[in-house]
N, C-alpha and C. Protein backbone atom coordinates (compact mmCIF):
# COMPACT_ATOMS: atom_id res chain seq x y z
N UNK A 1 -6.98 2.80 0.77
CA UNK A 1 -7.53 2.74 2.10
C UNK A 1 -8.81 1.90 2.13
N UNK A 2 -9.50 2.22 0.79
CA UNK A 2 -10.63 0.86 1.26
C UNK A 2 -10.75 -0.40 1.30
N UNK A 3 -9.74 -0.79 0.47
CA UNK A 3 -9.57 -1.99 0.62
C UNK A 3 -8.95 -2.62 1.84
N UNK A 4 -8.49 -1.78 2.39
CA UNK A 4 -7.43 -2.14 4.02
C UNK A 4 -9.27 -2.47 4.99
N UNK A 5 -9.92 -2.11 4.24
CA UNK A 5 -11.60 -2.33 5.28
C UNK A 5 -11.86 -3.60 5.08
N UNK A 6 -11.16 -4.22 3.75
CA UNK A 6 -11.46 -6.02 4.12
C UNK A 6 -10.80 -6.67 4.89
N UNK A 7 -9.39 -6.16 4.84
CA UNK A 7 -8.64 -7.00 5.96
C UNK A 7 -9.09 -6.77 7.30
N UNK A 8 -9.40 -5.22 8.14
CA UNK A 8 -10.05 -5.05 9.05
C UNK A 8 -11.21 -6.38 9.74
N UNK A 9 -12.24 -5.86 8.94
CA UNK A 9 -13.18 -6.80 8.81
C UNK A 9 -13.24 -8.35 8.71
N UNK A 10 -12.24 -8.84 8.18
CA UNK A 10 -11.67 -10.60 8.13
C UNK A 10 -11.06 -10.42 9.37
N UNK A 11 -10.28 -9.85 10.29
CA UNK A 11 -9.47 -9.64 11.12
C UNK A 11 -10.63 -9.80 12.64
N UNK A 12 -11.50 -8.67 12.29
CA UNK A 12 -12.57 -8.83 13.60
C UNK A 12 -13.69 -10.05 13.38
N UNK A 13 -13.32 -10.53 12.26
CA UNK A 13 -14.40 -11.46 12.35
C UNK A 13 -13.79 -12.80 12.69
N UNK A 14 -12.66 -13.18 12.53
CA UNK A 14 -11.98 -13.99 13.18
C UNK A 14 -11.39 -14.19 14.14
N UNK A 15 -11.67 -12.63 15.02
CA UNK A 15 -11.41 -12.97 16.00
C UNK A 15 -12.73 -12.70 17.07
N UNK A 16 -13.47 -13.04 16.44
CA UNK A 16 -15.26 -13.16 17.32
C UNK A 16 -15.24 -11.29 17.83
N UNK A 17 -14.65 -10.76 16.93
CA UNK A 17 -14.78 -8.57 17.45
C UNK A 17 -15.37 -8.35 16.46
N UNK A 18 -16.47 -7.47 17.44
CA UNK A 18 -17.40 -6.48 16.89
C UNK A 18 -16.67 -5.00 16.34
N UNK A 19 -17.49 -4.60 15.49
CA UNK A 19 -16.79 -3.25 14.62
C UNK A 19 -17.43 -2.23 16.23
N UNK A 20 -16.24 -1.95 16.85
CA UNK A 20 -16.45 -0.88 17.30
C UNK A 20 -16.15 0.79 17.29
N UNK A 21 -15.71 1.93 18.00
CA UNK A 21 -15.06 2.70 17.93
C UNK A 21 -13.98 2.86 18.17
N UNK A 22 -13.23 1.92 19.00
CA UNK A 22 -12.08 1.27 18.77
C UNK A 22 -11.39 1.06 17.71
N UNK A 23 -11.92 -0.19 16.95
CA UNK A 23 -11.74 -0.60 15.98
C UNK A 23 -11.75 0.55 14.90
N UNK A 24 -12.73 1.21 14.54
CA UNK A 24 -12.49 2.41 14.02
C UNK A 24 -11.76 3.51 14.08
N UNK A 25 -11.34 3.82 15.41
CA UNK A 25 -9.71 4.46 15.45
C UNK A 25 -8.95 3.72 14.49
N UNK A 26 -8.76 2.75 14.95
CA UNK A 26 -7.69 1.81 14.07
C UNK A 26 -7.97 2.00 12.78
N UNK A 27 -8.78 2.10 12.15
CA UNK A 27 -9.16 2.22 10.87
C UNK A 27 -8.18 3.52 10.88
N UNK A 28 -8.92 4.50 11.84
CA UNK A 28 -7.87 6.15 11.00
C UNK A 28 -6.66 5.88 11.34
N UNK A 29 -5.88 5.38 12.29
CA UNK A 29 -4.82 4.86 12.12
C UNK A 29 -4.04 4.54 11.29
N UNK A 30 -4.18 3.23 10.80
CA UNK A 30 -4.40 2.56 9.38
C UNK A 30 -4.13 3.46 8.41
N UNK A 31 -5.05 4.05 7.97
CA UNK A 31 -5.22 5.07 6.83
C UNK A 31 -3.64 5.84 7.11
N UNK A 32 -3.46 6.24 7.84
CA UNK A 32 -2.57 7.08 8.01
C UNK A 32 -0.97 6.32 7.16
N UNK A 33 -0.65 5.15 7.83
CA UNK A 33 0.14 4.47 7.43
C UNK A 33 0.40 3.80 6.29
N UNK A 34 -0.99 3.39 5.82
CA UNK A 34 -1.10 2.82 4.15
C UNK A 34 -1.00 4.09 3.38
N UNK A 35 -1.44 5.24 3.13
CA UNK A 35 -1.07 6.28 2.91
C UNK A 35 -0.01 7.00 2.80
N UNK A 36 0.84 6.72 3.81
CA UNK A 36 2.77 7.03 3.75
C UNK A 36 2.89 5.83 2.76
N UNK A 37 2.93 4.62 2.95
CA UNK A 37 2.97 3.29 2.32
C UNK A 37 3.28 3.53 0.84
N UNK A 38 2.08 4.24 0.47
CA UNK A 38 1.83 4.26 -1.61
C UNK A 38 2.62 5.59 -1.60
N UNK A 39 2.80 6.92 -1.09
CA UNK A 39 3.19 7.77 -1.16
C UNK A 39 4.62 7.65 -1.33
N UNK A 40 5.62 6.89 -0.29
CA UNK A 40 6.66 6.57 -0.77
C UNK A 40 7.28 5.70 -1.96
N UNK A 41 5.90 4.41 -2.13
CA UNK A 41 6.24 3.90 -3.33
C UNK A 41 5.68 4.36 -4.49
N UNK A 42 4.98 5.70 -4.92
CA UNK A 42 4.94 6.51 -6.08
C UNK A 42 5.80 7.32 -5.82
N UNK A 43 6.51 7.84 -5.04
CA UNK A 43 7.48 8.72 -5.20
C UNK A 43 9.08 7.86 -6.03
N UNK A 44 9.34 6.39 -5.14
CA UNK A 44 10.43 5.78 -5.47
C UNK A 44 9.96 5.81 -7.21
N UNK A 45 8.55 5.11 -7.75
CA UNK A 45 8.29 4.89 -8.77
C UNK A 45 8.43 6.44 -9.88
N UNK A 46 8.29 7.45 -9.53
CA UNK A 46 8.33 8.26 -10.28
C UNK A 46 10.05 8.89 -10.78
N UNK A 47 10.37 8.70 -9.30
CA UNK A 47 11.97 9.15 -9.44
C UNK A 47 13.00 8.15 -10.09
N UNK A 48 12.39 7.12 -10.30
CA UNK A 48 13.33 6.09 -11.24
C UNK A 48 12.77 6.46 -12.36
N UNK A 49 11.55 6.45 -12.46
CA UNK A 49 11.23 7.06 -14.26
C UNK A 49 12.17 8.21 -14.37
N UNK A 50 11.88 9.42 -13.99
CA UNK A 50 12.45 10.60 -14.29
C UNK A 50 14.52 10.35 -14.54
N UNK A 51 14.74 9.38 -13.79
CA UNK A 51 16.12 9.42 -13.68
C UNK A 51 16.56 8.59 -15.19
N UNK A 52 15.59 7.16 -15.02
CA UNK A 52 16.14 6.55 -16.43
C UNK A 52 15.37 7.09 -17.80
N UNK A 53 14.62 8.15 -17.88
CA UNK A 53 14.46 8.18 -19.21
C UNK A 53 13.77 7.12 -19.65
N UNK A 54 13.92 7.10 -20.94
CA UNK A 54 14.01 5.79 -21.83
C UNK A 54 15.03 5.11 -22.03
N UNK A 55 16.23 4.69 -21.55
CA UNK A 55 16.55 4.18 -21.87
C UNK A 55 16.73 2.50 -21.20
N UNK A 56 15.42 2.33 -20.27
CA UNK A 56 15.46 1.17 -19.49
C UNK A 56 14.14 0.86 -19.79
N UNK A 57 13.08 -0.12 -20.09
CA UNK A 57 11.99 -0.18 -20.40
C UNK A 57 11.15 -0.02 -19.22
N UNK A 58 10.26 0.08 -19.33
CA UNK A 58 9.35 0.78 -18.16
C UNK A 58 8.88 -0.22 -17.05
N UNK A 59 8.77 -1.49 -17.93
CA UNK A 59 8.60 -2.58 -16.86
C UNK A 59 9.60 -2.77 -15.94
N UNK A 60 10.95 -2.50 -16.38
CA UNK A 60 12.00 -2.64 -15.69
C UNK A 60 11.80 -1.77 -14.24
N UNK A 61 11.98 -0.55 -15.34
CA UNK A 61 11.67 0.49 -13.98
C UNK A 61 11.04 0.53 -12.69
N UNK A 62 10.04 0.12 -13.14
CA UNK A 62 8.91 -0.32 -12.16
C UNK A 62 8.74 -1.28 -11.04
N UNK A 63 9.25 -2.32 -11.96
CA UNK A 63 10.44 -3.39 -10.84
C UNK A 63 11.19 -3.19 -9.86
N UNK A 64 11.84 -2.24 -10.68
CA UNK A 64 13.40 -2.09 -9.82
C UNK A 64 12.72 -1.04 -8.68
N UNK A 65 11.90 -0.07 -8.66
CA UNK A 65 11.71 1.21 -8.16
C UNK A 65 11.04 0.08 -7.29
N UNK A 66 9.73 -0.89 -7.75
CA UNK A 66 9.34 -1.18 -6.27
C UNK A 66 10.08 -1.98 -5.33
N UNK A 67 10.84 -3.04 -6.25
CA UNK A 67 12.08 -3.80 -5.19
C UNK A 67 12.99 -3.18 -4.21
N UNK A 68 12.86 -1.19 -4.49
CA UNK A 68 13.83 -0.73 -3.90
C UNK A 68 12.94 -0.22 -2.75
N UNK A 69 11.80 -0.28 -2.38
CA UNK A 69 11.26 0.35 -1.56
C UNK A 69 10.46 -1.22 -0.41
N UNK A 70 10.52 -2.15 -1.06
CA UNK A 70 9.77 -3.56 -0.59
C UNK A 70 10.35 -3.44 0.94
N UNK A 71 11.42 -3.76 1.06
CA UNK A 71 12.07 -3.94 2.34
C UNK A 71 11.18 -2.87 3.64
N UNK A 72 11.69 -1.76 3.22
CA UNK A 72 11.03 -0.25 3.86
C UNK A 72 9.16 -0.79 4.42
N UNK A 73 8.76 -0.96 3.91
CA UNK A 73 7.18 -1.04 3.65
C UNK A 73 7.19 -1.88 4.43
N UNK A 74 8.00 -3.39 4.13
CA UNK A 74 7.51 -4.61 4.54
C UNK A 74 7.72 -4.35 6.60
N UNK A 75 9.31 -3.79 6.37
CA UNK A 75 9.36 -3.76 7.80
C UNK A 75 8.99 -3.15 8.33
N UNK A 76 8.10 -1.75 8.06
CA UNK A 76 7.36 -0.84 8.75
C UNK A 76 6.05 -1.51 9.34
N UNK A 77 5.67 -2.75 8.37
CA UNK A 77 4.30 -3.18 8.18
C UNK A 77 4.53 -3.90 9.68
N UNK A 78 5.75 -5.18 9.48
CA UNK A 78 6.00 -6.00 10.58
C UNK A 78 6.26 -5.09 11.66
N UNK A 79 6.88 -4.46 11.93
CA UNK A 79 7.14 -3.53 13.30
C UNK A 79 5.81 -3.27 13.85
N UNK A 80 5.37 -2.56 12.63
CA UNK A 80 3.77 -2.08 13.61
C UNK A 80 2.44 -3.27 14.12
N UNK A 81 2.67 -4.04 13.42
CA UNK A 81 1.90 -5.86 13.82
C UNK A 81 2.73 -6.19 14.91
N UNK A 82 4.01 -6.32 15.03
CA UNK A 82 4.45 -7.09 15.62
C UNK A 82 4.02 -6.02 17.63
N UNK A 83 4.29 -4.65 17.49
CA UNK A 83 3.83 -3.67 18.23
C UNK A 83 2.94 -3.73 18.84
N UNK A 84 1.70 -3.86 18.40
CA UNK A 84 0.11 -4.33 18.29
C UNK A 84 0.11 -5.85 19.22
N UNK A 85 0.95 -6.74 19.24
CA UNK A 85 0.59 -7.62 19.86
C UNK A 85 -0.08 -7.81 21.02
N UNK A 86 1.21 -7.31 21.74
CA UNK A 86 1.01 -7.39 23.47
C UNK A 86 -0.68 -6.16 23.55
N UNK A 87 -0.98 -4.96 23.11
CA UNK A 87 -2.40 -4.64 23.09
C UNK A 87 -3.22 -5.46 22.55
N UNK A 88 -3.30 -5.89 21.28
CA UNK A 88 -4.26 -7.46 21.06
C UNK A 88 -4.38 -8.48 22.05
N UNK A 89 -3.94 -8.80 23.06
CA UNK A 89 -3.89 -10.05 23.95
C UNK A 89 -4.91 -9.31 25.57
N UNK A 90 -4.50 -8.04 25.22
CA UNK A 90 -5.47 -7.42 26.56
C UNK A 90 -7.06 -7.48 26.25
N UNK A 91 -7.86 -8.01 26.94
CA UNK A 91 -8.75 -8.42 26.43
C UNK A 91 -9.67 -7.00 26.63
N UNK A 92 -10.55 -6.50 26.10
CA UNK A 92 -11.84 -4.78 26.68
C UNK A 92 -11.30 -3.95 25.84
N UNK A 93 -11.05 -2.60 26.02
CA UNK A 93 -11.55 -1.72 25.20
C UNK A 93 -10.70 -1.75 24.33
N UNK A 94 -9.01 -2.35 24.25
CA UNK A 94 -8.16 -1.46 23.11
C UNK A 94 -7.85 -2.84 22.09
N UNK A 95 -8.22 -3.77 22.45
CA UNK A 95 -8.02 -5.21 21.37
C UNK A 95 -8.96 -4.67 20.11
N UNK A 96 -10.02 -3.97 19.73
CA UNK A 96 -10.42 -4.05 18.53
C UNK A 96 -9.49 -3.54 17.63
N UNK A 97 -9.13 -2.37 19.04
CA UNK A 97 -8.07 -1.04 17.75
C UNK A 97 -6.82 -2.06 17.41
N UNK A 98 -6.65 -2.73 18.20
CA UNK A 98 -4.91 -3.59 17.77
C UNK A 98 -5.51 -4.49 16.70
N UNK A 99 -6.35 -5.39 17.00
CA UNK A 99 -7.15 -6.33 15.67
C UNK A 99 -7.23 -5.34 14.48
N UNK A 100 -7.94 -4.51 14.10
CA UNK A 100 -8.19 -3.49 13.23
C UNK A 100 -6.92 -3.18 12.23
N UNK A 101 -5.39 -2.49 13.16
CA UNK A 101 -4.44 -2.42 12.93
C UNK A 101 -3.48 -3.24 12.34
N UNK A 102 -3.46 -4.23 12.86
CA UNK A 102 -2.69 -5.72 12.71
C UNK A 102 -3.20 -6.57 11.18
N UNK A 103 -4.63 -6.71 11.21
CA UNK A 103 -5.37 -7.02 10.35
C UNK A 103 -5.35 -6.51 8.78
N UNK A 104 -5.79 -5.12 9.15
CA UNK A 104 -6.18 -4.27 7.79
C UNK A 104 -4.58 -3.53 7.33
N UNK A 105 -3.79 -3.70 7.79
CA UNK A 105 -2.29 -3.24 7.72
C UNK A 105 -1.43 -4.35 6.87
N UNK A 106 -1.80 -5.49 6.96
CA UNK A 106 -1.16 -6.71 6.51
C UNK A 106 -1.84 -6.89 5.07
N UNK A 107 -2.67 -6.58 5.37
CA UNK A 107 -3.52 -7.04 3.76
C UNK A 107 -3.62 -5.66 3.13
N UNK A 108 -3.31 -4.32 3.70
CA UNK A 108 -3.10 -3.48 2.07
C UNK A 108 -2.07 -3.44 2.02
N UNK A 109 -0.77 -3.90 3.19
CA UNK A 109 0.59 -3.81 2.71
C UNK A 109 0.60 -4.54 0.91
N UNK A 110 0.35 -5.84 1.07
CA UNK A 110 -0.35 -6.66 0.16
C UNK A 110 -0.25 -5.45 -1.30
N UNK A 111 -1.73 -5.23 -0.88
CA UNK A 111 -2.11 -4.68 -2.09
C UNK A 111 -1.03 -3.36 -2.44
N UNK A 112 -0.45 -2.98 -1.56
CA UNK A 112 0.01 -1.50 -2.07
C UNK A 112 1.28 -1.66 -2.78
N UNK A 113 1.39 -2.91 -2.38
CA UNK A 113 2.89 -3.21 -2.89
C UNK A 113 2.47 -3.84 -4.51
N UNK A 114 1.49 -4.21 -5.04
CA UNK A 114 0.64 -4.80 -6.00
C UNK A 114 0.48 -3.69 -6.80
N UNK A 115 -0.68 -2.99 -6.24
CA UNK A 115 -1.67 -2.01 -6.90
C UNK A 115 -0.97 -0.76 -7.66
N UNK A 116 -0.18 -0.28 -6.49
CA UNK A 116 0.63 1.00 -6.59
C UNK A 116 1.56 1.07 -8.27
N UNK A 117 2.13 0.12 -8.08
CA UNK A 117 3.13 -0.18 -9.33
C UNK A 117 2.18 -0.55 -10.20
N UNK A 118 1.36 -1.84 -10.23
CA UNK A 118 0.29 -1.87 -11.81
C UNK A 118 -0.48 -0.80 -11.90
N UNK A 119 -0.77 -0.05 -11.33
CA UNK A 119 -1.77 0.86 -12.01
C UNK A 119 -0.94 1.85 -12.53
N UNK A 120 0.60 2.70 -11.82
CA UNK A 120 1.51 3.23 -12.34
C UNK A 120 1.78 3.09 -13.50
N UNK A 121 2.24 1.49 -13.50
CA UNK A 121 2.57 1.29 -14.77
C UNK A 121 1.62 1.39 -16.05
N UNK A 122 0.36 0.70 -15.85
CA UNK A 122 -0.54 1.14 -16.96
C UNK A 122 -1.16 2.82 -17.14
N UNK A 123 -0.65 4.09 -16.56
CA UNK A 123 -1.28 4.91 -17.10
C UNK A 123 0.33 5.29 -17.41
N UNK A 124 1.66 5.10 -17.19
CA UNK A 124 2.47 5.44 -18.03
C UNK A 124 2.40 4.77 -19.10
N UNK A 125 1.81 4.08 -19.59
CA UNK A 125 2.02 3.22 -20.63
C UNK A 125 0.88 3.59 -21.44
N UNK A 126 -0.04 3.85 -20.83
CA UNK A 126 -1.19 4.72 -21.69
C UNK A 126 -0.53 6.42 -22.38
N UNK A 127 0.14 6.67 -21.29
CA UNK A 127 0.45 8.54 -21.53
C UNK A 127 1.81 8.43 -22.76
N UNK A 128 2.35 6.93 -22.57
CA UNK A 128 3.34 6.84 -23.93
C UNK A 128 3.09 6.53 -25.32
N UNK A 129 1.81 5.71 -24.83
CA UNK A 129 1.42 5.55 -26.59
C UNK A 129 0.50 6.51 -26.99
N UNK A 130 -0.28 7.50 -25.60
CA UNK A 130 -0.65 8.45 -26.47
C UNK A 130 0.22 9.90 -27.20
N UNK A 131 1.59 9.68 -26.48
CA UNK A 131 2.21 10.27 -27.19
C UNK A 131 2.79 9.84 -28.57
N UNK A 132 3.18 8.56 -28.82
CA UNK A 132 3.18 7.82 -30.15
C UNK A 132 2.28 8.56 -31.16
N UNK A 133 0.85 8.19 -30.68
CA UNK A 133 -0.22 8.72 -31.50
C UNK A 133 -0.36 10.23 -32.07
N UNK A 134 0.19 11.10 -30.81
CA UNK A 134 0.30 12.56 -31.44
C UNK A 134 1.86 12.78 -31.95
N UNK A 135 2.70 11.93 -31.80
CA UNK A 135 3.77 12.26 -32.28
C UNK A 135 3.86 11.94 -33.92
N UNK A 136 2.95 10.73 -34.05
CA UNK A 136 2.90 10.83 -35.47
C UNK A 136 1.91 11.06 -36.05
N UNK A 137 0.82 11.82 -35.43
CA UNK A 137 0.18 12.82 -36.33
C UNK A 137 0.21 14.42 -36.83
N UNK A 138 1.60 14.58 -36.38
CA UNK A 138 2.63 15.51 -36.16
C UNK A 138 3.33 15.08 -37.67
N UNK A 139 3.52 14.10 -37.76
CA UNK A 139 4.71 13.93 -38.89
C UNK A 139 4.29 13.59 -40.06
């Protein structure tokens, strides 16, 4: 979610908008949706681990789990931008919240689709070799 505050912010600043309370709805808005966003893609990511085991390497997994959720995300992302338009074009009180929305929605789609899976992947990959390590100080 904080990072969705840069896109916000590039968003009102290009379009000559001030951070208002508007705009800050949109922020909790936002939050709400980037939030389902990673939630479904750690869930896809966990349930392909659990299903393949080991016997698919983890990078794979990870791949495949987020390629299977990309579509979902992407078009939730576009629906709700594309939604936002016709309120962005009204000019007074509700254009910050659509700028805000439109803006900071596009750029953590971005990241969530990024972040979610590398960081996944590096603490499974940490929690496997620290099992390596106690598995063979076990033996």
């Amino acid at each position: 979610v904080p990072y969705s505050l840069i896109g916000v912010f590039f968003g009102l600043t290009i379009t000559g908008l001030a951070l208002s309370f508007t705009s800050l709805l949109g922020v909790i808005a936002l939050s709400g949706v980037i939030i389902n966003h990673a939630i479904i893609l750690l869930d896809s990511l966990i349930n392909k681990k659990a299903s393949e085991n080991n016997s698919v390497p983890l990078i794979d997994q990870v791949a495949d789990a987020a390629v299977s959720r990309l579509r979902p995300i992407i078009l939730t992302t576009i629906t709700t931008v594309v939604g936002m338009i016709p309120l962005s074009r009204i000019s007074g009180f509700w254009s910050p919240l659509a700028y805000a929305i439109m803006f900071g929605l596009s750029f953590a789609m971005i990241l969530t689709l990024v972040l979610v899976p590398t960081l996944f992947y590096r603490a499974e990959k940490r929690k496997m070799e620290k099992n390596k390590v106690q598995n063979k100080s076990l033996f």
